[in-house]
Structure formats: C-alpha cells, structure tokens
C-alpha atoms as a PDB file:
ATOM      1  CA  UNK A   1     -14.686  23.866 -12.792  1.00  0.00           C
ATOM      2  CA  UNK A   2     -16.072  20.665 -12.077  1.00  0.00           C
ATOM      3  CA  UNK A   3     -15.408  19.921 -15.623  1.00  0.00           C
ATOM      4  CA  UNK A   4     -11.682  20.188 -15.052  1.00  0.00           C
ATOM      5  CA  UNK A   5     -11.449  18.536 -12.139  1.00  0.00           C
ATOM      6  CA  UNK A   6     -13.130  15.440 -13.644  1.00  0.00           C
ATOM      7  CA  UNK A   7     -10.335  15.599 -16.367  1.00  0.00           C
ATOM      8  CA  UNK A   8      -7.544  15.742 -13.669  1.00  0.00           C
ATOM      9  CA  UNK A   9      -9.189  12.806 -12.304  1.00  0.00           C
ATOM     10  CA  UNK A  10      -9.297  10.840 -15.244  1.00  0.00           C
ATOM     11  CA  UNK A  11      -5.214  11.804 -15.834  1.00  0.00           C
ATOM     12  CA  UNK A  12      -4.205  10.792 -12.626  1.00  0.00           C
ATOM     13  CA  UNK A  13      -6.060   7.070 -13.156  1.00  0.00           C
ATOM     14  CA  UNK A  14      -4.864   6.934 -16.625  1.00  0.00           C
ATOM     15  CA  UNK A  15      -1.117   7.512 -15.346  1.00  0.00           C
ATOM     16  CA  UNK A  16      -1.836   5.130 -12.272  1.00  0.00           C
ATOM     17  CA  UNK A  17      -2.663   2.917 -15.216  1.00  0.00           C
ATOM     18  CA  UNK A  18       0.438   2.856 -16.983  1.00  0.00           C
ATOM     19  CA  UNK A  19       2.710   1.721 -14.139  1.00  0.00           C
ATOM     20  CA  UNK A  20       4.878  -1.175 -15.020  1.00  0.00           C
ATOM     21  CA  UNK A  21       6.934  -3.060 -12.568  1.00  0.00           C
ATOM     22  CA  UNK A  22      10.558  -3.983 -12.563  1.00  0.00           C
ATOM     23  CA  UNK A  23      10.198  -5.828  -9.308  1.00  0.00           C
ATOM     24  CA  UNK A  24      11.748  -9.499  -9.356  1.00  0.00           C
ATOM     25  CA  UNK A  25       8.782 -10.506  -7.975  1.00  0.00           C
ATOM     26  CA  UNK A  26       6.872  -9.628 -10.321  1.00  0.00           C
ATOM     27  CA  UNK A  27       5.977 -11.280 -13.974  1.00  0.00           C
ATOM     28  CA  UNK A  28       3.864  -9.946 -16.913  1.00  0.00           C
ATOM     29  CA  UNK A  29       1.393 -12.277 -18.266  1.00  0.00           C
ATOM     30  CA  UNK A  30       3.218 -13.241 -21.396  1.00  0.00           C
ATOM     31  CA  UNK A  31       6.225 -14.220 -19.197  1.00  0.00           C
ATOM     32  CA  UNK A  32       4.073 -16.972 -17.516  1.00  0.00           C
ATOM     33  CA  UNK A  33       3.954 -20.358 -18.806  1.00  0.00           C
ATOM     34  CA  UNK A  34       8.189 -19.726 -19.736  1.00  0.00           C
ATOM     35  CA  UNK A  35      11.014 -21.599 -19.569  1.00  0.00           C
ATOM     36  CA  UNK A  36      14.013 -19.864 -17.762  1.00  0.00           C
ATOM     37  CA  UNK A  37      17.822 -20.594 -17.503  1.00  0.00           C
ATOM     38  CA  UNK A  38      18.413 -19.992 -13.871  1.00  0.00           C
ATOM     39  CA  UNK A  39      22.261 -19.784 -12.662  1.00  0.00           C
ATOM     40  CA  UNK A  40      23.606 -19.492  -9.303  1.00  0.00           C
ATOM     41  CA  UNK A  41      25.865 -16.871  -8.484  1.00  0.00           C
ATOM     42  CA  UNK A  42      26.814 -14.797  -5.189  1.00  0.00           C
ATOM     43  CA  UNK A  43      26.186 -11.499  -4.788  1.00  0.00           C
ATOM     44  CA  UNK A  44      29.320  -9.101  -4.476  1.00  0.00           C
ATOM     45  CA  UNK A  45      27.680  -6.013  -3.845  1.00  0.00           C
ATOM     46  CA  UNK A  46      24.630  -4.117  -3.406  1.00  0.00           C
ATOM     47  CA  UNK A  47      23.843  -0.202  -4.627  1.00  0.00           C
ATOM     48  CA  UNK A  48      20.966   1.884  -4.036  1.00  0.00           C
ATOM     49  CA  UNK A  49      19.627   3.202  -7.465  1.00  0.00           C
ATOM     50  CA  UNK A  50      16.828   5.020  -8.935  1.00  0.00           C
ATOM     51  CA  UNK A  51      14.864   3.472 -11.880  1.00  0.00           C
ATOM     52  CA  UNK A  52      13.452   6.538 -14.181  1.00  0.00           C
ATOM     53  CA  UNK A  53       9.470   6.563 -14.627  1.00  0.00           C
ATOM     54  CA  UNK A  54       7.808   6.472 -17.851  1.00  0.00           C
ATOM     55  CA  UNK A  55       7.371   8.975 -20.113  1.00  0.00           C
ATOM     56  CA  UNK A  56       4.445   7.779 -22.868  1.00  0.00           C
ATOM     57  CA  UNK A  57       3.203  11.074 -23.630  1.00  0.00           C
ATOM     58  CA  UNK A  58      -0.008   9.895 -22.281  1.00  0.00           C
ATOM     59  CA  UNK A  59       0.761  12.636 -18.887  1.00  0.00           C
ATOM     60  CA  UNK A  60       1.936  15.170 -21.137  1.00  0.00           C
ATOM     61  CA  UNK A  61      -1.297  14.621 -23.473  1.00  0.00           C
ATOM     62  CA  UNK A  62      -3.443  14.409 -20.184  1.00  0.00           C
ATOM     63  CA  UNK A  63      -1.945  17.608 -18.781  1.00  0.00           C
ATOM     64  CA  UNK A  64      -2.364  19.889 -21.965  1.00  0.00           C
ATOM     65  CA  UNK A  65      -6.156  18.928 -22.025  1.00  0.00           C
ATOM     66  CA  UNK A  66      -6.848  19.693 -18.301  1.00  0.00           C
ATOM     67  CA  UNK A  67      -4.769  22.731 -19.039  1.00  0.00           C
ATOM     68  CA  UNK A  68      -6.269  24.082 -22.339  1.00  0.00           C
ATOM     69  CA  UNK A  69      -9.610  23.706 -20.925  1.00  0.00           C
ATOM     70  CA  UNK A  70      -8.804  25.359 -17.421  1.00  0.00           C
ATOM     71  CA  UNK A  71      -6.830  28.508 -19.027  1.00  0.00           C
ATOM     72  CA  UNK A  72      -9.596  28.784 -21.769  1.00  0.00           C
ATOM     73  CA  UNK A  73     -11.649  29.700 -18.831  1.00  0.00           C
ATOM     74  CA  UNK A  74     -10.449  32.781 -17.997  1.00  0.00           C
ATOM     75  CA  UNK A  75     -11.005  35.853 -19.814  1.00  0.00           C
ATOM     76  CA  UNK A  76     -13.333  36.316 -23.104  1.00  0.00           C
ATOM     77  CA  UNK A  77     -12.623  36.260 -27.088  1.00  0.00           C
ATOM     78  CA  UNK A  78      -8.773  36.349 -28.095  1.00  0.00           C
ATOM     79  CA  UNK A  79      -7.768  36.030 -24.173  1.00  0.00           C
ATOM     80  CA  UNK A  80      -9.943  33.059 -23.649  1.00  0.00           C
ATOM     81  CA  UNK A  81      -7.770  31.743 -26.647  1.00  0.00           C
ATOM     82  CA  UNK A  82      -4.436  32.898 -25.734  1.00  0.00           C
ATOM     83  CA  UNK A  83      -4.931  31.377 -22.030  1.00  0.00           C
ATOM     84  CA  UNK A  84      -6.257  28.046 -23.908  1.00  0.00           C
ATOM     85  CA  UNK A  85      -3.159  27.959 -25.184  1.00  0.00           C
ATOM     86  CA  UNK A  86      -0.830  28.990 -22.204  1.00  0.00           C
ATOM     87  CA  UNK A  87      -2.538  27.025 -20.207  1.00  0.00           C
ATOM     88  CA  UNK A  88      -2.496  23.914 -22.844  1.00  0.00           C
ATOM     89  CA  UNK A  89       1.530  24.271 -23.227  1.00  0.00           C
ATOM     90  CA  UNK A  90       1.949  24.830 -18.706  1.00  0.00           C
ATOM     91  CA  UNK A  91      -0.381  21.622 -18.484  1.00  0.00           C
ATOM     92  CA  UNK A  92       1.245  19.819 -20.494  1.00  0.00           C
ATOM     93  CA  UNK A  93       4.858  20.216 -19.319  1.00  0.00           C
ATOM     94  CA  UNK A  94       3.656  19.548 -15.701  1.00  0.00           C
ATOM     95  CA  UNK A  95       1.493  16.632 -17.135  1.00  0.00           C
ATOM     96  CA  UNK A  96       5.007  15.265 -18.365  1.00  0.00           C
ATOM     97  CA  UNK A  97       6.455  15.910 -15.396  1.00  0.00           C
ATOM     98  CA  UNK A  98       3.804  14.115 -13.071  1.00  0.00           C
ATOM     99  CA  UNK A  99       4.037  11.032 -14.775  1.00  0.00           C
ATOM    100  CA  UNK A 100       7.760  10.689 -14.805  1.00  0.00           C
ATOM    101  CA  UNK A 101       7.449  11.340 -11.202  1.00  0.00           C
ATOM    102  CA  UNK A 102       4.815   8.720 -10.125  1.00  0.00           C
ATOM    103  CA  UNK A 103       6.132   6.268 -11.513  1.00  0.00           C
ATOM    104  CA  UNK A 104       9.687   6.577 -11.040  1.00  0.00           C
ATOM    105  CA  UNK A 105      11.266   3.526  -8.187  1.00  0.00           C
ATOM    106  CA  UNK A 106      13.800   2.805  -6.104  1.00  0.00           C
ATOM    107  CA  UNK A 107      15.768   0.061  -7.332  1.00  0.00           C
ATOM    108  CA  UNK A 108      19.357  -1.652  -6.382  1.00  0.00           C
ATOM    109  CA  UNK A 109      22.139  -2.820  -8.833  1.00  0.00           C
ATOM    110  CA  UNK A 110      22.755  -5.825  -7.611  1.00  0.00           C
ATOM    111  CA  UNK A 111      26.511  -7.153  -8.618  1.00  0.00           C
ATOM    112  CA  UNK A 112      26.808 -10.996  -8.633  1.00  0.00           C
ATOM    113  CA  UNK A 113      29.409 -13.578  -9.617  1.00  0.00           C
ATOM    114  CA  UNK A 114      28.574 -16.243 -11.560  1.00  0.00           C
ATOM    115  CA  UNK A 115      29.930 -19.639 -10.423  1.00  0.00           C
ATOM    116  CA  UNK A 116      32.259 -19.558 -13.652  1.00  0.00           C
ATOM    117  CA  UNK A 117      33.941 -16.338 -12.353  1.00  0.00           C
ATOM    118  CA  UNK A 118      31.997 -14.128 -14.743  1.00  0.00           C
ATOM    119  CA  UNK A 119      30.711 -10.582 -13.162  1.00  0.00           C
ATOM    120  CA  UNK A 120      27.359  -9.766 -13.800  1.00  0.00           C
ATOM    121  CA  UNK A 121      24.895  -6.357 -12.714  1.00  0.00           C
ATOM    122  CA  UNK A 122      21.977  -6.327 -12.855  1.00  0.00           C
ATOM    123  CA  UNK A 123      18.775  -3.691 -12.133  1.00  0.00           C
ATOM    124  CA  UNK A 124      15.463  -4.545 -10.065  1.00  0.00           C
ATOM    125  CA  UNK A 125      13.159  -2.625  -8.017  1.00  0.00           C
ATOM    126  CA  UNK A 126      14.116  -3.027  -4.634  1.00  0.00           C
ATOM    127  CA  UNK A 127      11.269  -5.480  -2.996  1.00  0.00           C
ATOM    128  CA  UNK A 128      13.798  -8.068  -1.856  1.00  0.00           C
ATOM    129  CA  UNK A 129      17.362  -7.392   0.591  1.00  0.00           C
ATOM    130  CA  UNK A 130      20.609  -8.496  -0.688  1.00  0.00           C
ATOM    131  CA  UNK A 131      23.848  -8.380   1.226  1.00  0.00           C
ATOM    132  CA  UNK A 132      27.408  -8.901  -0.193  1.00  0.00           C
ATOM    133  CA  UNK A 133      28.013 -12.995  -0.291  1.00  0.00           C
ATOM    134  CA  UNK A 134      24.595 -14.038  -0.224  1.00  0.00           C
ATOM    135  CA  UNK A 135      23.948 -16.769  -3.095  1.00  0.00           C
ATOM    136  CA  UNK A 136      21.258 -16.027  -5.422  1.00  0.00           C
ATOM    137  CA  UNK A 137      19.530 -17.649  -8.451  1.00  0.00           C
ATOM    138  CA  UNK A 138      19.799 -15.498 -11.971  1.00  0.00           C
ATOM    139  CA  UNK A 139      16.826 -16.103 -14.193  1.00  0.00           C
ATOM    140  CA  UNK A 140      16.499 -15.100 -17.390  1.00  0.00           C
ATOM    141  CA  UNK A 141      14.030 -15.441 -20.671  1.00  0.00           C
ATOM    142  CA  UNK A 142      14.141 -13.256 -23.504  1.00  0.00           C
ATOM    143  CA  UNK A 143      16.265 -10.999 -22.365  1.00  0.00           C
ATOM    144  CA  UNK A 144      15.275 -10.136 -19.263  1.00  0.00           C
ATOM    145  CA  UNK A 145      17.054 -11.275 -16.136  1.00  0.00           C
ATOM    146  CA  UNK A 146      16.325 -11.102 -12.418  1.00  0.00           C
ATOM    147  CA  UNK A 147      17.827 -11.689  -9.258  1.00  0.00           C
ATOM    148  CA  UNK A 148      15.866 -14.178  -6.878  1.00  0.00           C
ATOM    149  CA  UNK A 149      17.103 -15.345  -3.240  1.00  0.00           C
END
C-alpha cells in the first residue's frame, strides 16, 4: 500500500512537472535574449476560451504503473495477474485523463486590428483583461505571438 501511494505521489509531481504556460506573461528560457517585431493594434473583441492540457503519455505511463502494481495486489496466481493487468489498462486511462485535466487553462481569443486594417486572433492564457478598443502591442519571434497591454 504504501508502495502505491508513493508511486501516485511521484505521478502527480511528474505531471505538475510538465506544465507549460501559454500566459503572455510568461517566456521560456530560449525566448530570452530575442529580438521581437512588436505592432500596435486595437483590440476588437474579447472571447472566453479553453486551452486543452497536455497529453505526453507521461500520465498515461504514470497511471498504468500505479495501476498494475495496485490491481496485482489483489488476489493470488493467475488473478493477481489478470488484476495486474485490469488494473494496468483502468490506471492508465485515468492517468491520461488526469493529466489532460491539470493542466488544461482558461484562455481568451483575443481579436485585434492591426493599424494597416489587417484582422488578427490570437490565443493566450488569460492573466491579463482586455476590453473591445483597448490598444495593445503584438509581439512576435519565431512564430509565436502574444498580446501585451
């Protein structure tokens, strides 16, 4: 028992682990250091979204483990095995589950037009509030592109 609970310990911090953020606050440490092309723009409208969490296979791994070893627990010879098993495939679809769900956010869409008339939309976790005709600064390197009051 106290076997398995040390396992569903350790999957918990490794899924705590593998949170990213999608925050415009919030910079990875190879985007430091980076030259951006920032444009102005004003925002046009604001919608409430939700941003999907991850789904590595590292919850789904995490799960089947605490689950193989919890169902191989219970019962003796071919039943031991059989609940190894049951409980392997159960752990790991809730494993699976678990992470998508911890580290799913709440994010906006955040429509903006560009001084030159151009629409853009773009998605961020939700840590700052925009309202319809506020100006905002787009910044963007490699690809990636956040809005910033």
């Amino acid at each position: 028992m106290r076997i398995t609970i040390a396992l569903a310990l350790a999957a918990a911090a490794t899924l705590a682990g593998c949170a990213t953020s999608k925050s415009g606050d919030v910079y990875s440490r190879d985007e430091a250091l980076r030259e951006q092309t920032v444009r102005l723009a004003t925002v046009e409208s604001v919608r409430p979204v939700t941003i999907q969490g991850t789904r590595s296979g590292i919850g789904a791994a995490s799960g089947a483990v605490v689950g193989g070893v919890a169902g191989s627990g219970v019962g003796h010879g071919k039943g031991s095995t059989i609940a190894g098993v049951l409980g392997a495939v159960g752990g790991g679809v809730a494993g699976q589950a678990i992470e998508e769900g911890t580290t799913r956010k709440n994010g906006v869409e955040i429509t903006v037009r560009l001084d030159s008339g151009e629409l853009r939309a773009i998605v961020q976790e939700e840590t700052d509030k925009f309202v319809a005709g506020q100006r905002v600064r787009l910044l963007t390197a490699g690809g990636v592109t956040r809005v910033s009051p």
